[in-house]
C-alpha atoms as a PDB file:
ATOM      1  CA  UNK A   1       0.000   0.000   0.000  1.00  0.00           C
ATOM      2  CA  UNK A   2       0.965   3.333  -0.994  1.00  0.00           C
ATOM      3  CA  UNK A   3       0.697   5.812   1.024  1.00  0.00           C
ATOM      4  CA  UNK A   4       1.202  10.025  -0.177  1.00  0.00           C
ATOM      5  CA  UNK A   5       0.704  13.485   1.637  1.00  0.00           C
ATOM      6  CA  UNK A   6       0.450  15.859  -1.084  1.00  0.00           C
ATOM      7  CA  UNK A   7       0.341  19.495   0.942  1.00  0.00           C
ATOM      8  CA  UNK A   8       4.392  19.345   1.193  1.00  0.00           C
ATOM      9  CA  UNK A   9       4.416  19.665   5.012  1.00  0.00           C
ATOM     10  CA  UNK A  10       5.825  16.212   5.880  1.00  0.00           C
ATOM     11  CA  UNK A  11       9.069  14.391   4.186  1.00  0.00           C
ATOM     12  CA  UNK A  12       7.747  11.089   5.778  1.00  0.00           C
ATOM     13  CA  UNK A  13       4.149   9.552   6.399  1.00  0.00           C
ATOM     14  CA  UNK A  14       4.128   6.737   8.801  1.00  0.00           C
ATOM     15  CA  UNK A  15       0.784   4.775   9.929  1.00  0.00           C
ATOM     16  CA  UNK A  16      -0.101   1.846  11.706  1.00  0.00           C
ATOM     17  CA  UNK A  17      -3.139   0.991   9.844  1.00  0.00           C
ATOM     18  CA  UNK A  18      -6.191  -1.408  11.368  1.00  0.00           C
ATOM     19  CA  UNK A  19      -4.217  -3.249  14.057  1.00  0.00           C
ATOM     20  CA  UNK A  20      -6.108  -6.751  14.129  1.00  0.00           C
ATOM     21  CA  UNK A  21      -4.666  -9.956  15.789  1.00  0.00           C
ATOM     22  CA  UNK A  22      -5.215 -12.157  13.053  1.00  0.00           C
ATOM     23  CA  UNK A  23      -3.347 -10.300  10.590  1.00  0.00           C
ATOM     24  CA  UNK A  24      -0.701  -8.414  12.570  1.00  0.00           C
ATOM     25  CA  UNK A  25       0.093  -4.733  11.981  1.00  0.00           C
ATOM     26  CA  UNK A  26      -0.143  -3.187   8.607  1.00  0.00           C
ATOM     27  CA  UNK A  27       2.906  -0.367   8.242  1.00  0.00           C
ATOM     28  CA  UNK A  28       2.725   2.088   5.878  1.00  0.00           C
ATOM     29  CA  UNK A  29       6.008   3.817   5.189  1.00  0.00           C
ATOM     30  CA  UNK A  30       6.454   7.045   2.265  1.00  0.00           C
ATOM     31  CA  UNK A  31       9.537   9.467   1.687  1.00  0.00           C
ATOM     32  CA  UNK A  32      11.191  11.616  -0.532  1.00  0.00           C
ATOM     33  CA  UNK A  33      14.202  10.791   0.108  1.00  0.00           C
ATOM     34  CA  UNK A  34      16.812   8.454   1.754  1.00  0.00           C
ATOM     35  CA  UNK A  35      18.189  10.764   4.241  1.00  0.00           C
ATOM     36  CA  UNK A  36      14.754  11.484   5.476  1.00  0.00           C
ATOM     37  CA  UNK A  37      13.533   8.400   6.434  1.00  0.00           C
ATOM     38  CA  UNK A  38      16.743   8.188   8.392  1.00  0.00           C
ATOM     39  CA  UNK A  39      15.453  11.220  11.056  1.00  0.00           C
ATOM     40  CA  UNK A  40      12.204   9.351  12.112  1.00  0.00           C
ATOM     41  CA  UNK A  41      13.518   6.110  13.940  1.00  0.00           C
ATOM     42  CA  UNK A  42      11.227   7.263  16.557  1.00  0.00           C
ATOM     43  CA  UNK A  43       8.659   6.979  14.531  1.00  0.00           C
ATOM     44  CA  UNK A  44       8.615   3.703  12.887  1.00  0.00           C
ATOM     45  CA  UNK A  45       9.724   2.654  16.388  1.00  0.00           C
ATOM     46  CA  UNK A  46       6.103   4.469  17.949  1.00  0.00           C
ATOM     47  CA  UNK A  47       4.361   2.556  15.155  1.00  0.00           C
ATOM     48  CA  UNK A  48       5.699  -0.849  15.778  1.00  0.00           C
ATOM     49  CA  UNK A  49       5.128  -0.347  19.467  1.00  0.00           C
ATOM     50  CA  UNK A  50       1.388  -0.639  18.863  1.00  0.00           C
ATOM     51  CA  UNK A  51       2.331  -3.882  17.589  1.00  0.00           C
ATOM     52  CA  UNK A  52       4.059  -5.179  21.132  1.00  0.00           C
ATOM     53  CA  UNK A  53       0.748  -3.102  23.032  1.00  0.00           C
ATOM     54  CA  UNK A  54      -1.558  -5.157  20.907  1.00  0.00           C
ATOM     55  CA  UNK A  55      -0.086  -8.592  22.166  1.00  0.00           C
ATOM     56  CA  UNK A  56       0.906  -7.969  25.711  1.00  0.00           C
ATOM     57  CA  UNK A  57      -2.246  -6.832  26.474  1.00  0.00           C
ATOM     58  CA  UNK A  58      -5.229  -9.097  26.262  1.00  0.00           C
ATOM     59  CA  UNK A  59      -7.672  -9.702  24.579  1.00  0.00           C
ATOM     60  CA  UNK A  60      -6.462  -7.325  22.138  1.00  0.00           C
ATOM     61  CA  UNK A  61      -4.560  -4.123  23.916  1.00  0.00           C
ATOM     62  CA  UNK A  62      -5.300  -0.782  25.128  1.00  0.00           C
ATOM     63  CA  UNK A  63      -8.297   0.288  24.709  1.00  0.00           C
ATOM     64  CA  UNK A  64      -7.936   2.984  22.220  1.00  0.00           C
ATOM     65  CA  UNK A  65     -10.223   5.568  23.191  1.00  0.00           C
ATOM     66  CA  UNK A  66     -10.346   8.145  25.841  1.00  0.00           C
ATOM     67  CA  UNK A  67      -7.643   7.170  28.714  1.00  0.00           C
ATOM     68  CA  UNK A  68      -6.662   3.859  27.800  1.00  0.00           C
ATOM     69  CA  UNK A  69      -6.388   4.969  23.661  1.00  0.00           C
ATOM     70  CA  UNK A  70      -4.302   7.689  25.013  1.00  0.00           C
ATOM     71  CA  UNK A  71      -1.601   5.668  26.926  1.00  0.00           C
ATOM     72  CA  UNK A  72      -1.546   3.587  23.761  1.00  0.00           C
ATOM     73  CA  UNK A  73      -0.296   6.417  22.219  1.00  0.00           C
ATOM     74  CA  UNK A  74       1.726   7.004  25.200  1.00  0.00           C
ATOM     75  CA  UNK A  75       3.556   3.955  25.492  1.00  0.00           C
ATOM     76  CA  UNK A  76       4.182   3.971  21.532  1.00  0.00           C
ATOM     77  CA  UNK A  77       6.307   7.698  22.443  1.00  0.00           C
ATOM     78  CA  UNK A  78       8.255   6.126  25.348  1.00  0.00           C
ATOM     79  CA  UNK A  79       9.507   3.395  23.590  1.00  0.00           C
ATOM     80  CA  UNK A  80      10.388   5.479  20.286  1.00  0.00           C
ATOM     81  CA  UNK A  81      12.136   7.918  21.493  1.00  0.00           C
ATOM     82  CA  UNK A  82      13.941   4.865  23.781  1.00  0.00           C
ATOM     83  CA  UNK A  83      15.068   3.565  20.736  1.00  0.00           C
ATOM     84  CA  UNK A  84      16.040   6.445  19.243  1.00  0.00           C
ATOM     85  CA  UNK A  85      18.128   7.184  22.243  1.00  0.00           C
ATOM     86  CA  UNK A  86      19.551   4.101  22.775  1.00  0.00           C
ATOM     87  CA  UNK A  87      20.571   4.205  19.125  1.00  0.00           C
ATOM     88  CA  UNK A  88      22.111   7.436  19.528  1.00  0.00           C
ATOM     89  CA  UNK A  89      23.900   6.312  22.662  1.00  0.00           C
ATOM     90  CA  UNK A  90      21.794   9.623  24.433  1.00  0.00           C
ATOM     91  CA  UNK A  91      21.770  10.187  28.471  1.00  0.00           C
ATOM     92  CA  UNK A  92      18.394  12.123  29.210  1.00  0.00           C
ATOM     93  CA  UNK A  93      20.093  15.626  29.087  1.00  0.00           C
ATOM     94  CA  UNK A  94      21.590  14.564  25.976  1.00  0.00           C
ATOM     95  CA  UNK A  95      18.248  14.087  24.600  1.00  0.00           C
ATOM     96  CA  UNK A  96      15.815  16.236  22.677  1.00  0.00           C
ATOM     97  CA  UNK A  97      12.562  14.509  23.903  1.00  0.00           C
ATOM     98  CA  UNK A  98      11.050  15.257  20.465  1.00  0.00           C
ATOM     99  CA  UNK A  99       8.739  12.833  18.341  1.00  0.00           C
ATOM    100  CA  UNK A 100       9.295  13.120  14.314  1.00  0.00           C
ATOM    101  CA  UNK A 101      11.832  15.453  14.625  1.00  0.00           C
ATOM    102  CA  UNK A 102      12.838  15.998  10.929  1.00  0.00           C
ATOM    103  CA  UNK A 103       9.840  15.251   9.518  1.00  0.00           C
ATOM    104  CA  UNK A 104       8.288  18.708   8.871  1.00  0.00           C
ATOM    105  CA  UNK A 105       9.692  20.519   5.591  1.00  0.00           C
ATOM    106  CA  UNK A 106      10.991  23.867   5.823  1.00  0.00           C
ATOM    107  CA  UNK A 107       7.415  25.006   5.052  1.00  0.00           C
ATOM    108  CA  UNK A 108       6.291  24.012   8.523  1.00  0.00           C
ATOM    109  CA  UNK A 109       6.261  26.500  11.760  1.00  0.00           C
ATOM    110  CA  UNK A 110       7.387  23.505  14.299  1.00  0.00           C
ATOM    111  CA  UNK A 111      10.433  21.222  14.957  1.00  0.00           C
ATOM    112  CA  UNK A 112       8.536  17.733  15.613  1.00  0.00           C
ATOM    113  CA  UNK A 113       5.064  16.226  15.771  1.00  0.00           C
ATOM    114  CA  UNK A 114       5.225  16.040  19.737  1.00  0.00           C
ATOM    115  CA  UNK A 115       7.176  17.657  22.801  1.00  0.00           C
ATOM    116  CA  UNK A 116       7.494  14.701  25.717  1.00  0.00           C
ATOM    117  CA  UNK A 117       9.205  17.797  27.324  1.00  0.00           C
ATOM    118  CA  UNK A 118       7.021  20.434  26.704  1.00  0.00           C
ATOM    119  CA  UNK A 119       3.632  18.838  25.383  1.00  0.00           C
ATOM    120  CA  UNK A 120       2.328  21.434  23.364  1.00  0.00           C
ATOM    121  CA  UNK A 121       5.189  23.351  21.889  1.00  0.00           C
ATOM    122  CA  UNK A 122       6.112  21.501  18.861  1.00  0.00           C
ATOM    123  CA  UNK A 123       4.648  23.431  16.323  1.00  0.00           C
ATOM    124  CA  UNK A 124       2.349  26.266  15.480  1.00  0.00           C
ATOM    125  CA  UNK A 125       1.883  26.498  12.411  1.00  0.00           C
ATOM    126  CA  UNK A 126      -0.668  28.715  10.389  1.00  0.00           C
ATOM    127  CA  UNK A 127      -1.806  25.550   8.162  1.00  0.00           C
ATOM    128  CA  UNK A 128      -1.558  22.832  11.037  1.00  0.00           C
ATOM    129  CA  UNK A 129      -2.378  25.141  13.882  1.00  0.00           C
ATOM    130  CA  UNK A 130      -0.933  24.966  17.431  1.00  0.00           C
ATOM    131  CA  UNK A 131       0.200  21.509  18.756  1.00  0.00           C
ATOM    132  CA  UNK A 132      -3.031  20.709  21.056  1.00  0.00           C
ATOM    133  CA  UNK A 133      -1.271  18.716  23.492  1.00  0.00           C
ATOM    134  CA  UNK A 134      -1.794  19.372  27.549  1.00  0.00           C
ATOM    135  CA  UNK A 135       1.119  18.491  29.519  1.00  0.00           C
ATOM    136  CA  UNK A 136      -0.623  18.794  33.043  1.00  0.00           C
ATOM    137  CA  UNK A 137      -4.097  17.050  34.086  1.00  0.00           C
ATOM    138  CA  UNK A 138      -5.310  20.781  35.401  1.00  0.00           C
ATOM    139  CA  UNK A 139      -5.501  21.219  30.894  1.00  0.00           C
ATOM    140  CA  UNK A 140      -6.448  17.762  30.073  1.00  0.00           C
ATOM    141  CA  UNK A 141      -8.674  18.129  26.489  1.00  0.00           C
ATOM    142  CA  UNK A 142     -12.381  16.523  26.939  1.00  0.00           C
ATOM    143  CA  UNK A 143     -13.120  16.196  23.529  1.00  0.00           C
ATOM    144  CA  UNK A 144     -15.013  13.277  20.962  1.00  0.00           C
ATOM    145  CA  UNK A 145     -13.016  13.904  18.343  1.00  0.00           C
ATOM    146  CA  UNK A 146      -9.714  12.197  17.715  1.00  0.00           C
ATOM    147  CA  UNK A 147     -11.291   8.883  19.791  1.00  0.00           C
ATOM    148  CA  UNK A 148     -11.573  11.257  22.367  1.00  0.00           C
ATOM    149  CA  UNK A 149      -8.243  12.815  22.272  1.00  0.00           C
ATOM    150  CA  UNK A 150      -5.627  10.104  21.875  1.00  0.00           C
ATOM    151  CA  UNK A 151      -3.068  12.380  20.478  1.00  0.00           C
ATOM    152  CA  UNK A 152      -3.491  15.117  22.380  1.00  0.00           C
ATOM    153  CA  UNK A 153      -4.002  13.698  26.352  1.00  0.00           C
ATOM    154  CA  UNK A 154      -0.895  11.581  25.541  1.00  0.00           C
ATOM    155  CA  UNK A 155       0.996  14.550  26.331  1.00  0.00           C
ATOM    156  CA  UNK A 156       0.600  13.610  29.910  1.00  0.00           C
ATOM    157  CA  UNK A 157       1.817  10.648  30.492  1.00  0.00           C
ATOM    158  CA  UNK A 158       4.143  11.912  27.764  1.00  0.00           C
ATOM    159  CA  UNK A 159       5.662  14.156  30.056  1.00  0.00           C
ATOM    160  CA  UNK A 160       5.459  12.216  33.312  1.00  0.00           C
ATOM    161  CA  UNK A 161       7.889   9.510  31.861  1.00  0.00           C
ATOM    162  CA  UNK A 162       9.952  11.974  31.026  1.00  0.00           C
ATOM    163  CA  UNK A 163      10.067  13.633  34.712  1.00  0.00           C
ATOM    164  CA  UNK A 164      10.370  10.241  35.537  1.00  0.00           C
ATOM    165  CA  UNK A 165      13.435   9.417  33.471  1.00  0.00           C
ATOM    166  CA  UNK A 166      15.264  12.824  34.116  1.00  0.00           C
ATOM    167  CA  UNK A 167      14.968  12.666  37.977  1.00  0.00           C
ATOM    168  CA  UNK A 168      16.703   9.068  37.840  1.00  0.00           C
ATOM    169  CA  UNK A 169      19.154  10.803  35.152  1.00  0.00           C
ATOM    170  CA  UNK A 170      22.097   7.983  32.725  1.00  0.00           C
ATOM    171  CA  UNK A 171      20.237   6.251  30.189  1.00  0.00           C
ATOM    172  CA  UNK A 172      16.342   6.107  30.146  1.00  0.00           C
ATOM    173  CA  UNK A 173      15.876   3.028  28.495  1.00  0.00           C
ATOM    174  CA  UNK A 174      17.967   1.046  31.245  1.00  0.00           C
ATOM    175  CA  UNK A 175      15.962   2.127  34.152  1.00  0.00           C
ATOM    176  CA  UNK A 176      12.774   4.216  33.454  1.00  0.00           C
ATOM    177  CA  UNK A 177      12.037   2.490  30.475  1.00  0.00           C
ATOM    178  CA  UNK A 178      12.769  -1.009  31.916  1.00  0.00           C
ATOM    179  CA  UNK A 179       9.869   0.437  34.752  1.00  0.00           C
ATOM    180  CA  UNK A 180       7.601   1.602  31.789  1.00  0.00           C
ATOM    181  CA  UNK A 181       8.183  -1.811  30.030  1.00  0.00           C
ATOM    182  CA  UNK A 182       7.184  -4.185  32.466  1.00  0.00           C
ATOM    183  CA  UNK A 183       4.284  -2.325  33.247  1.00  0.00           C
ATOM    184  CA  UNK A 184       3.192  -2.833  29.912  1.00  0.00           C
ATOM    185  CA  UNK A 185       4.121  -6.129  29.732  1.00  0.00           C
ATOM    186  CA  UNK A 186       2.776  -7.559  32.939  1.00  0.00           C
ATOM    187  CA  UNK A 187       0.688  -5.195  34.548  1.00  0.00           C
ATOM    188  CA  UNK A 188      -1.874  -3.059  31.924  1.00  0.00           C
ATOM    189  CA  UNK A 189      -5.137  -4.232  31.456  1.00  0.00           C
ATOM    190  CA  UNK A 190      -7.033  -2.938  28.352  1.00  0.00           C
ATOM    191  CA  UNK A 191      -9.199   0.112  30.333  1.00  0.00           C
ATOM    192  CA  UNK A 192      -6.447   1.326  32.643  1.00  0.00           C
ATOM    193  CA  UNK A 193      -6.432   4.776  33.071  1.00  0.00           C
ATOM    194  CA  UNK A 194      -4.092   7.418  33.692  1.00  0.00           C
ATOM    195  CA  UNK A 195      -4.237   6.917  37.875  1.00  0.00           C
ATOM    196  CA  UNK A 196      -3.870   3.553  37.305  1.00  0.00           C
ATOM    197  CA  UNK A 197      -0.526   3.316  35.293  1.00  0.00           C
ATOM    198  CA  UNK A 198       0.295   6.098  37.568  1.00  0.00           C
ATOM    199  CA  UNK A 199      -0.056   3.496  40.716  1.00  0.00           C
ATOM    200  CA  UNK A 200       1.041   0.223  38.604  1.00  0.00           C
ATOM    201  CA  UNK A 201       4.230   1.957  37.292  1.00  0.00           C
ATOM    202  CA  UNK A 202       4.855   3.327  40.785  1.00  0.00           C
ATOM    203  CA  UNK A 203       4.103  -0.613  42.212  1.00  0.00           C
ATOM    204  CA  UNK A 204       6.580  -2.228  39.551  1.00  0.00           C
ATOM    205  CA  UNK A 205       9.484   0.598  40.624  1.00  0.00           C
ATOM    206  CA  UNK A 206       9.467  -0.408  43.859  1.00  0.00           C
ATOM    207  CA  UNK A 207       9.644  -4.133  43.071  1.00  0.00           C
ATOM    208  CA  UNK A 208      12.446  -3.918  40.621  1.00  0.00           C
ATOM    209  CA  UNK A 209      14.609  -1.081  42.777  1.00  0.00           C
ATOM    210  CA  UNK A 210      12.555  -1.342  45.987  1.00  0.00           C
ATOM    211  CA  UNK A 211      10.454   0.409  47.908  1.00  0.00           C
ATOM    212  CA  UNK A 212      11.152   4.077  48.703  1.00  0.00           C
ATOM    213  CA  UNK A 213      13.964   4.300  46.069  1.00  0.00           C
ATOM    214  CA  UNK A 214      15.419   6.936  43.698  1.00  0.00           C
ATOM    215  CA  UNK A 215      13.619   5.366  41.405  1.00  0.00           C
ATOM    216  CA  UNK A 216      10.081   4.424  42.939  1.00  0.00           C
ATOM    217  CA  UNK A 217      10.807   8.200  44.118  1.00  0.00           C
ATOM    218  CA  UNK A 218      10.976   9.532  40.323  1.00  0.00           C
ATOM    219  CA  UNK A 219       8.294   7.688  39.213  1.00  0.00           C
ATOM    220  CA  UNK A 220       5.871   9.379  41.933  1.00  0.00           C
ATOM    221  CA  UNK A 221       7.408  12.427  41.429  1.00  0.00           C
ATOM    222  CA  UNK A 222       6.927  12.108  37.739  1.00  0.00           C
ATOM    223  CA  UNK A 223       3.346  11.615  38.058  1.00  0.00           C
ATOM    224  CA  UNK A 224       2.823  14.556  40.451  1.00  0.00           C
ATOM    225  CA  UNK A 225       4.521  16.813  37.946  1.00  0.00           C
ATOM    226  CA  UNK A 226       1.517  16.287  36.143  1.00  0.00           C
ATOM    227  CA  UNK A 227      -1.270  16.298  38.401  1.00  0.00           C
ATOM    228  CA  UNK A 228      -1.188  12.861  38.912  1.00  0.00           C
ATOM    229  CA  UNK A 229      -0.831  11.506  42.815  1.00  0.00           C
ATOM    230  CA  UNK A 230       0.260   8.003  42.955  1.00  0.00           C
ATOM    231  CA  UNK A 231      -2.199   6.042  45.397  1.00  0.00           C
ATOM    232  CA  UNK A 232      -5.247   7.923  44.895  1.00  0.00           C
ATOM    233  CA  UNK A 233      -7.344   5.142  42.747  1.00  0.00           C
ATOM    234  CA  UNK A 234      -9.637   2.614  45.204  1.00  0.00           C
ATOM    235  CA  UNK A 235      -7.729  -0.721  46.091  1.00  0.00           C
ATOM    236  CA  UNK A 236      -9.875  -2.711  43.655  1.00  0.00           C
ATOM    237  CA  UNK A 237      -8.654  -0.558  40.566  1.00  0.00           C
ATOM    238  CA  UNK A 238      -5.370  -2.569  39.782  1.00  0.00           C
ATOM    239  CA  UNK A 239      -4.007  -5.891  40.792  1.00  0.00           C
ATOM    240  CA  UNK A 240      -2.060  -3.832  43.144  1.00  0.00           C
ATOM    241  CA  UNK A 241      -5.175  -3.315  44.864  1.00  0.00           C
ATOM    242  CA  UNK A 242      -6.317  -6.570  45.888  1.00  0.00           C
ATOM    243  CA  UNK A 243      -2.898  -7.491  47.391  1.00  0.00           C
ATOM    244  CA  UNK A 244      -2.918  -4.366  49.352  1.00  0.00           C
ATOM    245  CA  UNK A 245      -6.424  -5.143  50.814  1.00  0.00           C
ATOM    246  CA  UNK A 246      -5.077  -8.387  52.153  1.00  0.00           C
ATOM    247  CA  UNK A 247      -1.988  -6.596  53.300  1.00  0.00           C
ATOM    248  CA  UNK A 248      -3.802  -4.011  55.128  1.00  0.00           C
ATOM    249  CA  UNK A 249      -6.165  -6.599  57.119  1.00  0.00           C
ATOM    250  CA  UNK A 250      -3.023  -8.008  58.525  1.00  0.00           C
ATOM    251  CA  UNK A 251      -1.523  -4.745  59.519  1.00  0.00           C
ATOM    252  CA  UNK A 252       1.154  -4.889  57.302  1.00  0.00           C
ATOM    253  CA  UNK A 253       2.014  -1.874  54.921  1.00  0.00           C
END
């Protein structure tokens, strides 16, 4: 399948098209040129991330609507821009944090398609508009369109990995990421929301670096640089939940 944008304001067009478990994931790929394709690892990396979401999570992933549609999305920027670091042998302050950097052409008022540092600053452009993405719960978009704002509320947890992965500092992918991972892997059901992988990625931190660590530390504090406090969803909201109910009838916390 061939795919073409014709208004000259992207180099590359990437697209994870109908996601369904009997046939896999269809990838659409498009450039110009050579070199291009080269600046948007990220990218193709986001894309075939849906891929790994779609299969770790049963029946058949996240959700993607709303919450759960938008840490699809989510998850899909973490582990691009991992891979793009990790390719690039970046620390986090090495890193620009952008998604599709490179794609825009010179035509384009923006450097990326997303900010996981600043949600909402990659571009503003007079055809495109302003990037829509809120990068604190206290602006989170209610909207229909967009399967209720997948692209845009992604900004969110976006941005609270990123916190996350700064505050521990080296390499992201060998610590926050390997946090982020798991969670996906093991934990995610297909309607968690945002308080939820708040509290399971805060729950697998402490078991891989234990409890009260720099790193079960950066997660919460990653989360509350967005709004986000870990521990506020009911006990029966994550699998965390029903352990801690047992813990807490035998006094132990």
């Amino acid at each position: 399948t061939e795919v073409r944008e014709r208004q000259g304001l992207c180099y590359s067009v990437y697209a994870a098209l109908l996601p369904m478990r009997q046939c896999g994931l269809a990838f659409c790929y498009s450039a110009t040129t050579a070199e291009r394709a080269q600046t948007t690892l990220d990218v193709v990396a986001h894309e075939l991330t849906h891929g790994v979401t779609q299969f770790a999570i049963p029946p058949d992933g996240l959700m993607y609507q709303n919450q759960p549609g938008q840490l699809n999305e989510s998850f899909s920027d973490v582990f691009g821009t991992l891979v793009k670091q990790r390719t690039l042998g970046q620390t986090v302050d090495q890193a620009d944090w952008l998604i599709g950097a490179g794609l825009f052409t010179a035509n384009v008022q923006g450097v990326a398609l997303r900010s996981m540092k600043e949600p909402g600053t990659a571009y503003n452009d007079p055809v495109l508009g302003k990037d829509p993405q809120p990068g604190h719960m206290s602006d989170y978009v209610n909207t229909t369109s967009d399967n209720g704002g997948v692209h845009i509320n992604s900004g969110i947890p976006n941005r609270a990995f990123y916190l996350t992965a700064t505050e521990i500092g080296g390499f992201a992918w060998e610590k926050a990421g390997r946090i982020w991972y798991v969670t996906l892997r093991d934990r995610i059901r297909s309607t968690t929301n945002f308080q939820q992988a708040a509290d399971l990625t805060y729950a697998v931190a402490g078991e891989l670096f234990g409890v009260n660590s720099l790193e079960q530390m950066a997660v919460k504090n990653g989360w509350a640089g967005v709004g986000i406090t870990v521990g506020s969803s009911s006990d029966g909201d994550t699998p965390q939940g029903c352990l801690q109910s047992v813990l807490k009838a035998f006094g132990i916390r």
